[in-house]
N, C-alpha and C. Protein backbone atom coordinates (compact mmCIF):
# COMPACT_ATOMS: atom_id res chain seq x y z
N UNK A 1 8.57 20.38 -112.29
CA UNK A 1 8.13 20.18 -110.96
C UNK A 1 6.60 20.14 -110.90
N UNK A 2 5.81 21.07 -111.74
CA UNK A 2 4.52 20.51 -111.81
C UNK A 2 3.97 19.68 -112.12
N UNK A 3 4.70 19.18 -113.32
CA UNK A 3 4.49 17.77 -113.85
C UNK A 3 4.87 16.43 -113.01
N UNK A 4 5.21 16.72 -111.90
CA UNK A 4 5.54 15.82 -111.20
C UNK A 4 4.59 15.00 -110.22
N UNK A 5 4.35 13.93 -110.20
CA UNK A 5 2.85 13.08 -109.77
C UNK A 5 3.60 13.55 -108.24
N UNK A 6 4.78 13.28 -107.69
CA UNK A 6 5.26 13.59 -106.38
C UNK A 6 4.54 14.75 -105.74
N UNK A 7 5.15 15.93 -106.50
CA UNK A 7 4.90 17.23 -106.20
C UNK A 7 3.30 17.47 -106.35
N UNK A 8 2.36 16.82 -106.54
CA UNK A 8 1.00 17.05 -106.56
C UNK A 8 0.30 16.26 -105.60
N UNK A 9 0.79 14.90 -105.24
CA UNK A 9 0.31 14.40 -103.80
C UNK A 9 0.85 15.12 -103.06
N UNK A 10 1.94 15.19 -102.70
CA UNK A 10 2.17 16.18 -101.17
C UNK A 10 1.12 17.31 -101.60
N UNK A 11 1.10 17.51 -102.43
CA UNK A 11 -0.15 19.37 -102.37
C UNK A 11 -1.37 18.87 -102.31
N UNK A 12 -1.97 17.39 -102.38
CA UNK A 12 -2.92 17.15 -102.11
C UNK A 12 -3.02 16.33 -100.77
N UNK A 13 -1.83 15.93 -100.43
CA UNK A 13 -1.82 16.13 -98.44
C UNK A 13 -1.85 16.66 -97.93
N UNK A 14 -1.02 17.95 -98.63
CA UNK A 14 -1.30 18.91 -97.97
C UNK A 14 -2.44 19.55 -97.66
N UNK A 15 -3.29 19.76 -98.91
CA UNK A 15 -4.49 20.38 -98.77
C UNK A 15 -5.64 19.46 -97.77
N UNK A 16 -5.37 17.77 -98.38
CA UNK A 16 -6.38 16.97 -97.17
C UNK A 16 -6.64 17.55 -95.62
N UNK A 17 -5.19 17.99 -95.41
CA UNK A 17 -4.53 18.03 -93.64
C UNK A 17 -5.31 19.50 -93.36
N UNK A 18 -4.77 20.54 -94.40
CA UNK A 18 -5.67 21.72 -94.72
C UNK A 18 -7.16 21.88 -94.36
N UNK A 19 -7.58 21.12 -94.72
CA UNK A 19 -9.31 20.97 -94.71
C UNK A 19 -9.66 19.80 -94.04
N UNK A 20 -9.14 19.14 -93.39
CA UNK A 20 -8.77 18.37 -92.35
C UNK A 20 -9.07 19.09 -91.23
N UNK A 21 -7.91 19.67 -90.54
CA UNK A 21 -7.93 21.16 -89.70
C UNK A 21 -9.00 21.87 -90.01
N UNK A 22 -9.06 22.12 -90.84
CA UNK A 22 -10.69 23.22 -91.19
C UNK A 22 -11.67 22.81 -90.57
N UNK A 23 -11.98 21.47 -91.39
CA UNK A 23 -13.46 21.20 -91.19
C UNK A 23 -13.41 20.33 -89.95
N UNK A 24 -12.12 19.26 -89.63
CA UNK A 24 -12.26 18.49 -88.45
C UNK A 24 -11.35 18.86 -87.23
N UNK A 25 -10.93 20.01 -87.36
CA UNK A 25 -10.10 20.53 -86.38
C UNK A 25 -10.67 20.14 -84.71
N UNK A 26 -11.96 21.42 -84.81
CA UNK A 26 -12.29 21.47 -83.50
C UNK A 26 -12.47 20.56 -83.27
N UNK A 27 -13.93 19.27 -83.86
CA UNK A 27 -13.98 18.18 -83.61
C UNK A 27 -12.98 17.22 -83.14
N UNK A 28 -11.70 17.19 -83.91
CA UNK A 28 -10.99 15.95 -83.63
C UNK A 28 -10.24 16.66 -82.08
N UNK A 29 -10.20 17.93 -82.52
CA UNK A 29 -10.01 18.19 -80.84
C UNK A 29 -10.08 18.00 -80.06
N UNK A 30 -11.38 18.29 -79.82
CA UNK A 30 -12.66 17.99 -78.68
C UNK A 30 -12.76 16.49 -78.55
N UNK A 31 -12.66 15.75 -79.53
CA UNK A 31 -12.38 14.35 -79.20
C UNK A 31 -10.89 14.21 -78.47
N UNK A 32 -9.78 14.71 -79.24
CA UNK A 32 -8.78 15.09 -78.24
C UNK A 32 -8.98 14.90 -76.99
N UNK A 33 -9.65 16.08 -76.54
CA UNK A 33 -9.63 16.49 -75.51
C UNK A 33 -10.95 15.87 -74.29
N UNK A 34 -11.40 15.57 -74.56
CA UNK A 34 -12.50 14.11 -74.25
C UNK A 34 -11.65 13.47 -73.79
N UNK A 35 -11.05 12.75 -74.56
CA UNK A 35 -10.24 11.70 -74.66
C UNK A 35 -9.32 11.67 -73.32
N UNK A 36 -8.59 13.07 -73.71
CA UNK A 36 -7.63 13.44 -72.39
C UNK A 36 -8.49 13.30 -71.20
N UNK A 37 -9.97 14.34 -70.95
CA UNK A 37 -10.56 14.18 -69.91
C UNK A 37 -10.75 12.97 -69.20
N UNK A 38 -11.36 11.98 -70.22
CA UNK A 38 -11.60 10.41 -69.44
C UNK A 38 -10.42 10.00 -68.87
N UNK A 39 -8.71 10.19 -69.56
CA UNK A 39 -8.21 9.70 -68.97
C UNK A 39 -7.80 10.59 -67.44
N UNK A 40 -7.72 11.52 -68.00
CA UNK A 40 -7.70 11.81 -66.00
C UNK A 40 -8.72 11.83 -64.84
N UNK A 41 -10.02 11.40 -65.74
CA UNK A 41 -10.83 11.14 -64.68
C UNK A 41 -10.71 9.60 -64.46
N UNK A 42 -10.06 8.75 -65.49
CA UNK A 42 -9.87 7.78 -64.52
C UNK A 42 -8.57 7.57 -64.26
N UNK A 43 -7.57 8.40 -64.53
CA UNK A 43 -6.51 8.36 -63.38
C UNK A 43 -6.68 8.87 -61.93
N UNK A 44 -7.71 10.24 -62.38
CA UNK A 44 -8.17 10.47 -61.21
C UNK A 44 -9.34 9.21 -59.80
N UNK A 45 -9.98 8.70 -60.78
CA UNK A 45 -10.48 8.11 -59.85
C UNK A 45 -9.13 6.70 -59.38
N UNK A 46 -8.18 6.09 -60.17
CA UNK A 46 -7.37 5.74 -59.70
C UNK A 46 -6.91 5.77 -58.88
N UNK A 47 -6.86 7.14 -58.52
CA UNK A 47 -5.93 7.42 -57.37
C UNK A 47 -6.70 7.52 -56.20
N UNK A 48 -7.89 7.83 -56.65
CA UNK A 48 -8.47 7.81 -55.24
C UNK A 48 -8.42 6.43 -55.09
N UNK A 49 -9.21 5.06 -55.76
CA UNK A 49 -9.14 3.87 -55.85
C UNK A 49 -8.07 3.70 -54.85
N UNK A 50 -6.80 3.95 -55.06
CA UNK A 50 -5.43 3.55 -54.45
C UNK A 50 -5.36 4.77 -53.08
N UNK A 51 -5.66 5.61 -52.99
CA UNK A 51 -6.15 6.21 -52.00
C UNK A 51 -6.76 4.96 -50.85
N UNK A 52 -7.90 5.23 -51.12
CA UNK A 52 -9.32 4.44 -50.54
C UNK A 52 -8.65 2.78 -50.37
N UNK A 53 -7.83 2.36 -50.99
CA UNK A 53 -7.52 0.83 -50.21
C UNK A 53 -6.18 0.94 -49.52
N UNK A 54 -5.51 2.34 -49.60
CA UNK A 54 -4.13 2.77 -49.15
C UNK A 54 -4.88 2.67 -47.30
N UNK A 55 -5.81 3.53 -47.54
CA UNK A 55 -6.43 3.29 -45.99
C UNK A 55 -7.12 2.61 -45.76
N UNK A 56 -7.51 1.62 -46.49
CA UNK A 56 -8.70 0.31 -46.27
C UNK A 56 -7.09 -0.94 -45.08
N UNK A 57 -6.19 -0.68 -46.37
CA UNK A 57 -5.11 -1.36 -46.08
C UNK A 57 -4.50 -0.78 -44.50
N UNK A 58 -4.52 0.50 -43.80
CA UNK A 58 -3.87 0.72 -42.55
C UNK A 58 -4.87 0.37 -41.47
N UNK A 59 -6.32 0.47 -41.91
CA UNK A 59 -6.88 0.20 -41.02
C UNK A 59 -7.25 -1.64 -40.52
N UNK A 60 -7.02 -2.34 -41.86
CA UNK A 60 -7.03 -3.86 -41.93
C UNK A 60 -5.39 -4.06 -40.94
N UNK A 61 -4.84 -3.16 -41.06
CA UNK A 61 -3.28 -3.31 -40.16
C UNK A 61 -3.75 -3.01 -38.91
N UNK A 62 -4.06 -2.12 -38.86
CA UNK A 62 -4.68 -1.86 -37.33
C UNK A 62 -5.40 -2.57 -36.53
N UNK A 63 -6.38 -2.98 -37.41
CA UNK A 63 -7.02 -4.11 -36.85
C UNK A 63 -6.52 -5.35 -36.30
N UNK A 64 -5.87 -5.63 -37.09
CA UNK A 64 -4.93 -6.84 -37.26
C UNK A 64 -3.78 -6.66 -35.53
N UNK A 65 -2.93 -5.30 -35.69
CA UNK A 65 -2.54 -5.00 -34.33
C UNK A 65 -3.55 -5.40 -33.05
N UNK A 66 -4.56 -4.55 -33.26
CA UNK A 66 -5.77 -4.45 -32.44
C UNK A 66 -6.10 -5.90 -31.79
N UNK A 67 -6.55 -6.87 -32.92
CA UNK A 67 -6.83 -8.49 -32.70
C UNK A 67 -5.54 -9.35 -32.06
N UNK A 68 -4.32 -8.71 -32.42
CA UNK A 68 -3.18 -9.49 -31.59
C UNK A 68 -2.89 -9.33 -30.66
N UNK A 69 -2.76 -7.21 -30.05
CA UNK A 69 -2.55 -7.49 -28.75
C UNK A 69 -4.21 -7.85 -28.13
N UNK A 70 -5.21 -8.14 -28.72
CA UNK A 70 -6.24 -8.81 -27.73
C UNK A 70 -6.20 -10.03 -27.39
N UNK A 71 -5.16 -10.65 -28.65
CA UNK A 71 -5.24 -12.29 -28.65
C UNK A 71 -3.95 -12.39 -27.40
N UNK A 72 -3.15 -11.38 -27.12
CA UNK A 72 -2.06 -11.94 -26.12
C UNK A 72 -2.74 -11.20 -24.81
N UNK A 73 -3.47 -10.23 -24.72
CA UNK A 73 -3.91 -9.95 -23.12
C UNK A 73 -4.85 -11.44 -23.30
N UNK A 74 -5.54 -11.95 -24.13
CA UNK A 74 -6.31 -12.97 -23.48
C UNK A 74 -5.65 -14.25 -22.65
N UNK A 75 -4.32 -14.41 -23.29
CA UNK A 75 -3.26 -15.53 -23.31
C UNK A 75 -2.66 -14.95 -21.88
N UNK A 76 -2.69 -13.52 -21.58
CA UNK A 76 -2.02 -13.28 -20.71
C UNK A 76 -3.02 -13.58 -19.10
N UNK A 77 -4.58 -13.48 -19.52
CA UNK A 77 -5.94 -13.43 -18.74
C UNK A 77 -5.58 -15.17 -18.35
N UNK A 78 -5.92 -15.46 -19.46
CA UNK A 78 -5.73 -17.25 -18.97
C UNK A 78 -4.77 -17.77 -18.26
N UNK A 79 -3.35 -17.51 -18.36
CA UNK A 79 -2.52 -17.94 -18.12
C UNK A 79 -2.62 -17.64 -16.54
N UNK A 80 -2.95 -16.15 -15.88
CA UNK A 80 -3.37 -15.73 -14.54
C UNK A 80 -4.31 -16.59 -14.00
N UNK A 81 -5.24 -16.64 -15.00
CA UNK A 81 -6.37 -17.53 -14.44
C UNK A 81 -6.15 -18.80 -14.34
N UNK A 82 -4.98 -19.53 -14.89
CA UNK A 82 -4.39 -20.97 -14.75
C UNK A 82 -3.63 -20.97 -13.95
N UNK A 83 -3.21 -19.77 -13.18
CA UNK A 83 -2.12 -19.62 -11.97
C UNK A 83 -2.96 -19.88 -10.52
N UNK A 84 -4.24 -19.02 -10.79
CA UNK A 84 -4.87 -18.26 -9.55
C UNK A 84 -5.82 -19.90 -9.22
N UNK A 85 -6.18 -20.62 -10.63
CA UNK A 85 -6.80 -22.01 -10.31
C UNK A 85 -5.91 -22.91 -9.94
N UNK A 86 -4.76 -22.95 -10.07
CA UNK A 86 -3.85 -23.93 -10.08
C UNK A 86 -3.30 -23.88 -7.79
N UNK A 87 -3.09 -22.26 -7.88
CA UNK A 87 -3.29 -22.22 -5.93
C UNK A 87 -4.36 -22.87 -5.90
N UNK A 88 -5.45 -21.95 -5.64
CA UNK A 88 -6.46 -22.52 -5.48
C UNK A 88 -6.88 -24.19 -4.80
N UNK A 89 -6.46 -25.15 -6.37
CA UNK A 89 -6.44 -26.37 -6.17
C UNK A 89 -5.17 -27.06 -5.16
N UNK A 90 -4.28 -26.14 -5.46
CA UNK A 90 -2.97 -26.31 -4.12
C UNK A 90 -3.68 -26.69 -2.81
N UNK A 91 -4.36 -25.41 -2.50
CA UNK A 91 -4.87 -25.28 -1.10
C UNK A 91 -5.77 -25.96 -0.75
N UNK A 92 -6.78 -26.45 -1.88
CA UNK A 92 -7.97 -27.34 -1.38
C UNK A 92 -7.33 -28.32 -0.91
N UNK A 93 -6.18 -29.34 -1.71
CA UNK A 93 -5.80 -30.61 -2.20
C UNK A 93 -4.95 -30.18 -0.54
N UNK A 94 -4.44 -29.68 -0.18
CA UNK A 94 -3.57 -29.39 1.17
C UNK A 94 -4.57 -29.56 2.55
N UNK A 95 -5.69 -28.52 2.12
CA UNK A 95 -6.52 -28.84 3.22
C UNK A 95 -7.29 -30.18 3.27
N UNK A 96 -7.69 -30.99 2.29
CA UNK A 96 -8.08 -32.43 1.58
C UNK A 96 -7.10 -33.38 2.24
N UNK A 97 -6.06 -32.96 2.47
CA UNK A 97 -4.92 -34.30 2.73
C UNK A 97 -5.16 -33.90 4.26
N UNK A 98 -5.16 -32.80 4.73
CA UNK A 98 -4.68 -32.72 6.14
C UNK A 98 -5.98 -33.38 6.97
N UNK A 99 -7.65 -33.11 6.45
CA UNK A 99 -8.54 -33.82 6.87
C UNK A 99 -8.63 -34.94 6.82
N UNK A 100 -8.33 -35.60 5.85
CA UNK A 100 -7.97 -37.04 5.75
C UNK A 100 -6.72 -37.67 6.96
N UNK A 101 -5.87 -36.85 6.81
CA UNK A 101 -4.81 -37.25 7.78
C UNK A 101 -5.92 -37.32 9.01
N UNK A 102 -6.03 -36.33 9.32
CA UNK A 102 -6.86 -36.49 11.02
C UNK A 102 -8.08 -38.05 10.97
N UNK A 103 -8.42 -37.87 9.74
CA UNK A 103 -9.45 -38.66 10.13
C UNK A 103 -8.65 -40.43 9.77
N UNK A 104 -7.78 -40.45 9.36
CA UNK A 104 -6.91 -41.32 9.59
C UNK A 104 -6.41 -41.67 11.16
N UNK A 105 -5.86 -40.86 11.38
CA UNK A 105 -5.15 -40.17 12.83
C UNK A 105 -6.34 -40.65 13.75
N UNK A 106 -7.66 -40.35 13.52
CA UNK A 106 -9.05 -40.77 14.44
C UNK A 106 -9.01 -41.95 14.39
N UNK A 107 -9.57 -42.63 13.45
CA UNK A 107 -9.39 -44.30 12.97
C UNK A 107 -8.73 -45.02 13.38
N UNK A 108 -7.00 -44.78 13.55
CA UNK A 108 -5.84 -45.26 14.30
C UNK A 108 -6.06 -45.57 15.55
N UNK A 109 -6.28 -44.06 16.40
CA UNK A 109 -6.79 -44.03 17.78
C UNK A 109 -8.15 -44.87 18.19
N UNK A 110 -9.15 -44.43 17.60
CA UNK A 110 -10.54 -45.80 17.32
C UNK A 110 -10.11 -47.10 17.47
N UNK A 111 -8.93 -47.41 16.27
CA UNK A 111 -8.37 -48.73 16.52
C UNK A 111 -8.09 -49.33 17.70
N UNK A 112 -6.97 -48.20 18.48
CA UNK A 112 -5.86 -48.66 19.53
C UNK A 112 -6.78 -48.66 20.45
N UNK A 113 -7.79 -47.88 20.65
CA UNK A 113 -8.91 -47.90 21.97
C UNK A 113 -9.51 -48.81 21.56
N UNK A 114 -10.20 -49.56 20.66
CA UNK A 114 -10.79 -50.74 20.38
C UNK A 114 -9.87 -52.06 20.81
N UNK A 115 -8.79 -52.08 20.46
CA UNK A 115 -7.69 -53.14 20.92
C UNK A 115 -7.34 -53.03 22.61
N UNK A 116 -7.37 -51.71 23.09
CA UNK A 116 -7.36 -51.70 23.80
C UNK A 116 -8.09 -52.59 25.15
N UNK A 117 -9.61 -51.62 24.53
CA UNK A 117 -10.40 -52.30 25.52
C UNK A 117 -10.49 -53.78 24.86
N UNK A 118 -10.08 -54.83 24.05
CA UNK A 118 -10.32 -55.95 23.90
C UNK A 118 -9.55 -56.44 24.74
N UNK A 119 -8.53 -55.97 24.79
CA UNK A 119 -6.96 -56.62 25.55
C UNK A 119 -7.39 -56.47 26.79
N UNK A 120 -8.47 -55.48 27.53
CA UNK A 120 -8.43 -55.47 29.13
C UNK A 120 -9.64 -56.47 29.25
N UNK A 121 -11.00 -56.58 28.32
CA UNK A 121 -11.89 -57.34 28.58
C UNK A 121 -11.08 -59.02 28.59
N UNK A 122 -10.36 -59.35 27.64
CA UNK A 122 -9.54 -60.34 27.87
C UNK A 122 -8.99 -60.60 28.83
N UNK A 123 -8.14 -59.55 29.43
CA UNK A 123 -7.79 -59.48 30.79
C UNK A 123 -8.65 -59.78 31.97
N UNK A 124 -9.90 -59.54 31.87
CA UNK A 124 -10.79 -58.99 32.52
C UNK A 124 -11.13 -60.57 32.78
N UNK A 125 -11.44 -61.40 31.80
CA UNK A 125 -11.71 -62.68 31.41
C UNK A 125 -11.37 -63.82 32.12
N UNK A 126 -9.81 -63.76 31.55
CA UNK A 126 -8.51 -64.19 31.75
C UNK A 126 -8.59 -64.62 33.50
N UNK A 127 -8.76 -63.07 34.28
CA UNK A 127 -8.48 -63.02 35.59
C UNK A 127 -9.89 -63.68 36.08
N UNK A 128 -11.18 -63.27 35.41
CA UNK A 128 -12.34 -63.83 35.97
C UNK A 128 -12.05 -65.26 36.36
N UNK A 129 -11.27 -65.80 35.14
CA UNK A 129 -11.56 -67.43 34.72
C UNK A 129 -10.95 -67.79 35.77
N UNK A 130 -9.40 -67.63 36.12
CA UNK A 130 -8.46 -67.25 36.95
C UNK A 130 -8.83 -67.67 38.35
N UNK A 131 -9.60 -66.12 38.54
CA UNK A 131 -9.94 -66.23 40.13
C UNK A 131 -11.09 -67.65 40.43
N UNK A 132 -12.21 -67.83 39.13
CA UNK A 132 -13.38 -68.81 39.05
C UNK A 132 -12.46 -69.92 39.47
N UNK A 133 -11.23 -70.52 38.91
CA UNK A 133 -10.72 -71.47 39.07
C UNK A 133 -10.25 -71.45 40.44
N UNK A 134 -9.34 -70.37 40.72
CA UNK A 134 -8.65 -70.48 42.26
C UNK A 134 -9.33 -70.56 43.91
N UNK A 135 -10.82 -69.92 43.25
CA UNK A 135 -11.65 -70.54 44.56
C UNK A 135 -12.38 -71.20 44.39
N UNK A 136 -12.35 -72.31 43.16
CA UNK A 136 -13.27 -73.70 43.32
C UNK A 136 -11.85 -73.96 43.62
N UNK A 137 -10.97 -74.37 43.37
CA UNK A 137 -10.23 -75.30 44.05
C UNK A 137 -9.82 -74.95 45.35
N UNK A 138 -9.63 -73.72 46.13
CA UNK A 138 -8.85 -73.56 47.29
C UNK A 138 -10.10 -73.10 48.07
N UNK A 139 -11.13 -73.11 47.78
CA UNK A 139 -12.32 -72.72 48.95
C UNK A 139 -13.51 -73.64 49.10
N UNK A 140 -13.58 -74.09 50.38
CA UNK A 140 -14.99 -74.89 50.61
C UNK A 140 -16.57 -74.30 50.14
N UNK A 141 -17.25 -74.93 50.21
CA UNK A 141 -19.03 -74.33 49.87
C UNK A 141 -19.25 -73.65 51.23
N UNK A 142 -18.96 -74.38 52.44
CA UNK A 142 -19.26 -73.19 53.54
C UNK A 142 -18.53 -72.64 53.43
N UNK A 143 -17.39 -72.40 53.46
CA UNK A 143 -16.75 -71.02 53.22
C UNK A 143 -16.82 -70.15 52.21
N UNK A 144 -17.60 -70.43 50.96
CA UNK A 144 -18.13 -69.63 49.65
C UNK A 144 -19.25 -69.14 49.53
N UNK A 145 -20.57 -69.99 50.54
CA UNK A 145 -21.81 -69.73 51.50
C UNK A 145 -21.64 -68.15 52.06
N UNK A 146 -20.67 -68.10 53.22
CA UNK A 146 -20.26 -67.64 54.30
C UNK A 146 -20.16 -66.44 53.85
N UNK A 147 -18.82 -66.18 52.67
CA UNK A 147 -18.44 -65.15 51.70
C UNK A 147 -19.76 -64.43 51.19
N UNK A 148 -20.50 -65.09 50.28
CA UNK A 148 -21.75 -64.96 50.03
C UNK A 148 -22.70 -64.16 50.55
N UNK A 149 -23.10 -64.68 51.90
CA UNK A 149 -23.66 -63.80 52.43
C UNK A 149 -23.57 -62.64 52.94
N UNK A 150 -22.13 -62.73 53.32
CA UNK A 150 -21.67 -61.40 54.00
C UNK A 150 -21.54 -60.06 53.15
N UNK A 151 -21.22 -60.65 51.44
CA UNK A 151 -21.64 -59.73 50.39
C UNK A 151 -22.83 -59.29 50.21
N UNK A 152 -23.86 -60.05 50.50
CA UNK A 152 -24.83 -59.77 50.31
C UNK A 152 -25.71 -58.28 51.24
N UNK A 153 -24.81 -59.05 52.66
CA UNK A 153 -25.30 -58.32 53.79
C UNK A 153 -24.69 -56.78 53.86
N UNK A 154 -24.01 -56.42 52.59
CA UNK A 154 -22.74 -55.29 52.32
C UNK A 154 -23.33 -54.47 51.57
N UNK A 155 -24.52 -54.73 50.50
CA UNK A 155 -24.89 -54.36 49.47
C UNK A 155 -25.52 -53.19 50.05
N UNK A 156 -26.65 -53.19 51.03
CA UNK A 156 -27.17 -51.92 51.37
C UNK A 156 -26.55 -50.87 51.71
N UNK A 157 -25.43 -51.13 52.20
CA UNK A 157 -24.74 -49.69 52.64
C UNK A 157 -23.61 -49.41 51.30
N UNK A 158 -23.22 -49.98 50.32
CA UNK A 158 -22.67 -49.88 49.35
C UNK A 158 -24.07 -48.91 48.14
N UNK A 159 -24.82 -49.13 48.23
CA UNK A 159 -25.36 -48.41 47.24
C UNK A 159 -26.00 -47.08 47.70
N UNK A 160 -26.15 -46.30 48.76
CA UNK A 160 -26.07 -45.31 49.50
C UNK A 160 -25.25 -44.15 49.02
C-alpha cells in the first residue's frame, strides 16, 4: 500500500487541501464571503430596484386613472357645453324667425296699404275722369261759369 503511486496522490491531495486550508483558508474565505456579500448587496439593491419601479409602476397607474377620469369630466364639460350652446342657438334662431316673421308681416301690410291707396287714387281718377266727362257733356259754360263762382264765393266761410 505504500508502494502504491494511488495511495501517495490521495496523501498528496490530501496534504495540498491541508495547506490549502492552512495557508488559503481565511483568504479563500473572505473571498467567499465577499463574494456572498456582493451578491446580496445586489440582490439587495434588486429588490429595492423592483421595489422603486413596483411604485414608479402604481403611481404611472394612478396617473393614468387620474388623466382618464379628467379626459371624461372634460367630455362630460363639452358635451354640457354643446347642450347649453346648442339652446342657446335654439332661442336666438326662434327669436331670428319670429322678427323676420313680423317684419315680413310689416312688408305684407306696407304692400296691401300701398295697393291700397293705388286702387283708391285710381278710383279717385277713374271718378275724376268720370265726373270731367259727365259735366262737359251734360252742362253748359253758363251753367259751369255760374257753378264756378258760387264756389268761389263759398271759399271764405269754408276756411274759417
Amino acid at each position: 500500500m505504500l508502494a502504491s503511486t494511488t495511495f501517495w496522490v490521495g496523501v498528496a491531495f490530501f496534504a495540498f487541501l491541508a495547506l490549502v486550508v492552512v495557508k488559503g483558508g481565511k483568504s479563500i474565505l473572505g473571498m467567499l464571503d465577499a463574494r456572498s456579500d456582493a451578491i446580496r448587496k445586489t440582490l439587495s439593491e434588486a429588490q429595492d430596484l423592483h421595489e422603486e419601479a413596483q411604485k414608479t409602476l402604481a403611481e404611472y397607474k394612478r396617473k393614468q386613472r387620474d388623466a382618464l377620469k379628467e379626459a371624461e369630466d372634460i367630455i362630460e364639460h363639452a358635451k354640457a357645453e354643446a347642450a347649453r350652446l346648442r339652446k342657446e342657438a335654439e332661442a336666438e334662431l326662434e327669436v331670428t324667425l319670429k322678427r323676420r316673421e313680423q317684419q315680413a308681416a310689416d312688408k305684407i301690410a306696407q304692400a296691401e296699404a300701398a295697393a291700397l291707396q293705388e286702387v283708391r287714387n285710381a278710383a279717385v281718377d277713374v271718378a275724376m275722369a268720370a265726373t270731367r266727362n259727365l259735366l262737359e257733356t251734360n252742362m253748359s259754360k253758363a251753367k259751369g261759369k255760374a257753378l264756378l263762382d258760387e264756389a268761389i264765393e263759398e271759399l271764405p266761410g269754408k276756411f274759417h
